[in-house]
Protein backbone atom coordinates (compact mmCIF):
# COMPACT_ATOMS: atom_id res chain seq x y z
CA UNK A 1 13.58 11.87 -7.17
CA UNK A 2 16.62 8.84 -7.84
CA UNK A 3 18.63 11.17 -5.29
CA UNK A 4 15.37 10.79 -2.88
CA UNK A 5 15.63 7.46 -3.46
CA UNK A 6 19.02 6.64 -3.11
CA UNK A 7 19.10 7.97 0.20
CA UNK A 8 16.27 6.78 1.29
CA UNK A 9 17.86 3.00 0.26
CA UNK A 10 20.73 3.52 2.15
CA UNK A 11 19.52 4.67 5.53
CA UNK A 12 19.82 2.61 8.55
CA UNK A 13 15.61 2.40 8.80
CA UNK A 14 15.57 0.57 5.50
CA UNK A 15 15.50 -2.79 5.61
CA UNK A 16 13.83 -3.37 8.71
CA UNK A 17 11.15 -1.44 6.61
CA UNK A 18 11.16 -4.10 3.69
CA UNK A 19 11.03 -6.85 6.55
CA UNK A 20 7.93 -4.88 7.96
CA UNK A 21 6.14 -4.72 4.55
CA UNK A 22 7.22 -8.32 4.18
CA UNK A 23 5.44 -9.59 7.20
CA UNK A 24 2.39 -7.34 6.28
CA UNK A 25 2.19 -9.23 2.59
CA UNK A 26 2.31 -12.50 4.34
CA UNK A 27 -0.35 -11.84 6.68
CA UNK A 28 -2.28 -10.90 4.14
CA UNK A 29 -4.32 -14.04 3.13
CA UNK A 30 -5.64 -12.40 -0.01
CA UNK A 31 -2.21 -11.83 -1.52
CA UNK A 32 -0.90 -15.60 -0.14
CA UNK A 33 -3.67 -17.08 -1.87
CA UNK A 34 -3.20 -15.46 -5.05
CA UNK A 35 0.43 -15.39 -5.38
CA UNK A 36 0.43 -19.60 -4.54
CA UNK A 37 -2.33 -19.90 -6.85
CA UNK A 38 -0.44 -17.93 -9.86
CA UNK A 39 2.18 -20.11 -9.07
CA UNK A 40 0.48 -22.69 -9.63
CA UNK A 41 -0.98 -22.06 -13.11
CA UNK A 42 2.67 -21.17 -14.21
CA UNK A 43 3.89 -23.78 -16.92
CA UNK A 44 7.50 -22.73 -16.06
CA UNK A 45 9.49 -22.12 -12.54
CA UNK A 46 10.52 -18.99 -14.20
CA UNK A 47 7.30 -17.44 -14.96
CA UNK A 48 6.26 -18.24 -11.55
CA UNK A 49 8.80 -16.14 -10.38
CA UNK A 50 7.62 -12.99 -12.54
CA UNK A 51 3.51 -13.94 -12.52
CA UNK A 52 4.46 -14.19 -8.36
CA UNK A 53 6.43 -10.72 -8.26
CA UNK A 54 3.73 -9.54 -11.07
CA UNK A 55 0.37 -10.59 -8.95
CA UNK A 56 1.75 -9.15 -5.83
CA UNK A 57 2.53 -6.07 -7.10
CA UNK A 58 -1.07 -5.67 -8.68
CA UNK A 59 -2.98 -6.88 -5.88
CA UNK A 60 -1.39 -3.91 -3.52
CA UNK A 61 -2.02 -0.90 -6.46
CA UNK A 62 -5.55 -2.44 -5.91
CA UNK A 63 -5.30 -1.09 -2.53
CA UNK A 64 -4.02 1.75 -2.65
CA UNK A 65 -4.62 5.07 -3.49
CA UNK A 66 -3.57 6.77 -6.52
CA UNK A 67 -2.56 10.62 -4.99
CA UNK A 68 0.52 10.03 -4.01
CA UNK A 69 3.94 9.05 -6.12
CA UNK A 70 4.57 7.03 -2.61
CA UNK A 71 1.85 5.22 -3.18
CA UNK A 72 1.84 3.79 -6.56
CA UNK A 73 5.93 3.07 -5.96
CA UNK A 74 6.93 2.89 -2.17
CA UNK A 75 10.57 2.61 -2.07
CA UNK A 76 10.67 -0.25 0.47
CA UNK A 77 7.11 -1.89 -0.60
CA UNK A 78 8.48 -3.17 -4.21
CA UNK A 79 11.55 -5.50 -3.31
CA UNK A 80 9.45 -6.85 -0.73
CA UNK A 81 6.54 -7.30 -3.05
CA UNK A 82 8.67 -8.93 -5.64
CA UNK A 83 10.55 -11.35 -3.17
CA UNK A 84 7.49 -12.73 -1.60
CA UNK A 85 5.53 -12.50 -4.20
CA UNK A 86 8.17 -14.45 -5.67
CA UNK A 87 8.64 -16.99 -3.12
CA UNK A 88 4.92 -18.01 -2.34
CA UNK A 89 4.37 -18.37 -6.27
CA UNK A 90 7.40 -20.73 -6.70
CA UNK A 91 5.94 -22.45 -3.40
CA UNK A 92 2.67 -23.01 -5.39
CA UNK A 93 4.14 -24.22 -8.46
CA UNK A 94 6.27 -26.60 -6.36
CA UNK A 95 3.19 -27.80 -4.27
CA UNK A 96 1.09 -28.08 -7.63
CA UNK A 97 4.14 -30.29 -8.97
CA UNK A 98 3.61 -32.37 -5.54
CA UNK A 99 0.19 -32.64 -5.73
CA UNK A 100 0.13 -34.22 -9.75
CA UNK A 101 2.59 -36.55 -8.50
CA UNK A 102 0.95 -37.77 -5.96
CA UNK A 103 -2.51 -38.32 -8.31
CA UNK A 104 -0.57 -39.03 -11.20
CA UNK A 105 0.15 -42.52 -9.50
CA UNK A 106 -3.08 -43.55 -8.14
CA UNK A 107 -5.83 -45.51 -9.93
CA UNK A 108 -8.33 -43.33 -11.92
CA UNK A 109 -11.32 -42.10 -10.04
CA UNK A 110 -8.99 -42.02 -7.00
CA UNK A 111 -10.10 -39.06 -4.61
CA UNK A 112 -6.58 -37.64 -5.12
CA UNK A 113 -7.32 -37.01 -8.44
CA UNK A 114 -10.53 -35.82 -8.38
CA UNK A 115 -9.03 -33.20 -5.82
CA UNK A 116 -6.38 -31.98 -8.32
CA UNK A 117 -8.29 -31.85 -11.32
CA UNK A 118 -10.96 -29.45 -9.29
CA UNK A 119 -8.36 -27.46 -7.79
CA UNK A 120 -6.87 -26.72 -11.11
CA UNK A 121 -10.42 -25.72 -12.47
CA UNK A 122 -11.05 -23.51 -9.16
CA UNK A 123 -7.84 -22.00 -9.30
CA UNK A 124 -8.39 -20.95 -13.48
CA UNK A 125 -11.87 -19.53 -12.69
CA UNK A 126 -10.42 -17.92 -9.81
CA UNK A 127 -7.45 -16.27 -11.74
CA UNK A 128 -9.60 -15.19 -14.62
CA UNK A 129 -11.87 -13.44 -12.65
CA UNK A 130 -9.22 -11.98 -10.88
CA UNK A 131 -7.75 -10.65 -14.16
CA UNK A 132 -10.58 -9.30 -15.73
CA UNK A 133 -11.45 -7.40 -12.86
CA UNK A 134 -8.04 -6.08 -13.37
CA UNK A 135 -8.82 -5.10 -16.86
CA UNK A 136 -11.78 -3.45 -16.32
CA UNK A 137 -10.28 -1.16 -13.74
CA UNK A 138 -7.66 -0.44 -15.76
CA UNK A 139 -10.41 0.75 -18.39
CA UNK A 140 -12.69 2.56 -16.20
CA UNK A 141 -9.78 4.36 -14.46
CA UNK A 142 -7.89 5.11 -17.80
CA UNK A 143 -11.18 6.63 -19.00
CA UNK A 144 -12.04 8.47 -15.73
CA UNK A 145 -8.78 10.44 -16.27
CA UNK A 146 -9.18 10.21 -19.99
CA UNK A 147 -12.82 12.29 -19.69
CA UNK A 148 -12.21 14.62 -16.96
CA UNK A 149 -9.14 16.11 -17.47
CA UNK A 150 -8.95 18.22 -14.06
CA UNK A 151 -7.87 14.71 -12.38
CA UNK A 152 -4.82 14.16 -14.53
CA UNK A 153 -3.34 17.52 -13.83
């Protein structure tokens, strides 16, 4: 499998493969959304970058199917998935710094601020939902497998 792998890094079809899944995540407006908006509820520029890379990553096993070992880990899918998600969620922590700014120096009851404070309670809802769907595949497919054992072998 690494030998698979390594091969498969260093052949001359690689990288304009991680550019193609690149452009694919980016037209994606699911995965832009989410990725800016986990960037956004990041306290740190740090954990943007990992929540970013993280969110991404989750978002596409979402999607696809579980069958193959290509599938859950394509070899040219995860550094793309980890540098855009990456990039968009340090772009959404950097636009959410902008934007609290911006309503941080206007007068209270401004409409700037009124924008920011229900963007930040959108995006929370937003995220949470988004995460306990997450969880509750994670159980129901966990327990699938866990009950029918002809699906794990």
């Amino acid at each position: 499998m690494l030998e698979h792998m390594w091969r498969s890094i260093h052949s001359p079809g690689y990288f304009p493969n991680v550019l193609e899944w690149m452009i694919h995540i980016l037209l994606n407006p699911f995965m832009v959304i989410m990725c800016l908006m986990v960037g956004a509820l990041a306290g740190k520029w740090w954990r943007a970058f990992l929540y970013g890379s993280l969110i991404c990553y989750v978002i596409f096993l979402s999607r696809s199917s579980f069958y193959r070992w290509e599938s859950i880990f394509p070899e040219a899918g995860l550094p793309a998935l980890a540098i855009v998600g990456a990039l968009l969620a340090l772009l959404g922590f950097y636009l959410k710094g902008v934007l609290r700014t911006r309503s941080e120096a206007r007068p209270e009851g401004h409409w700037l601020r009124k924008l920011y404070q229900s963007l930040k309670v959108v995006m929370l809802t937003v995220m949470v939902m988004f995460w306990v769907v997450v969880v509750l595949f994670v159980l129901v497919f966990t327990i699938s497998v866990a009950t029918q054992p002809s699906l794990a072998h």
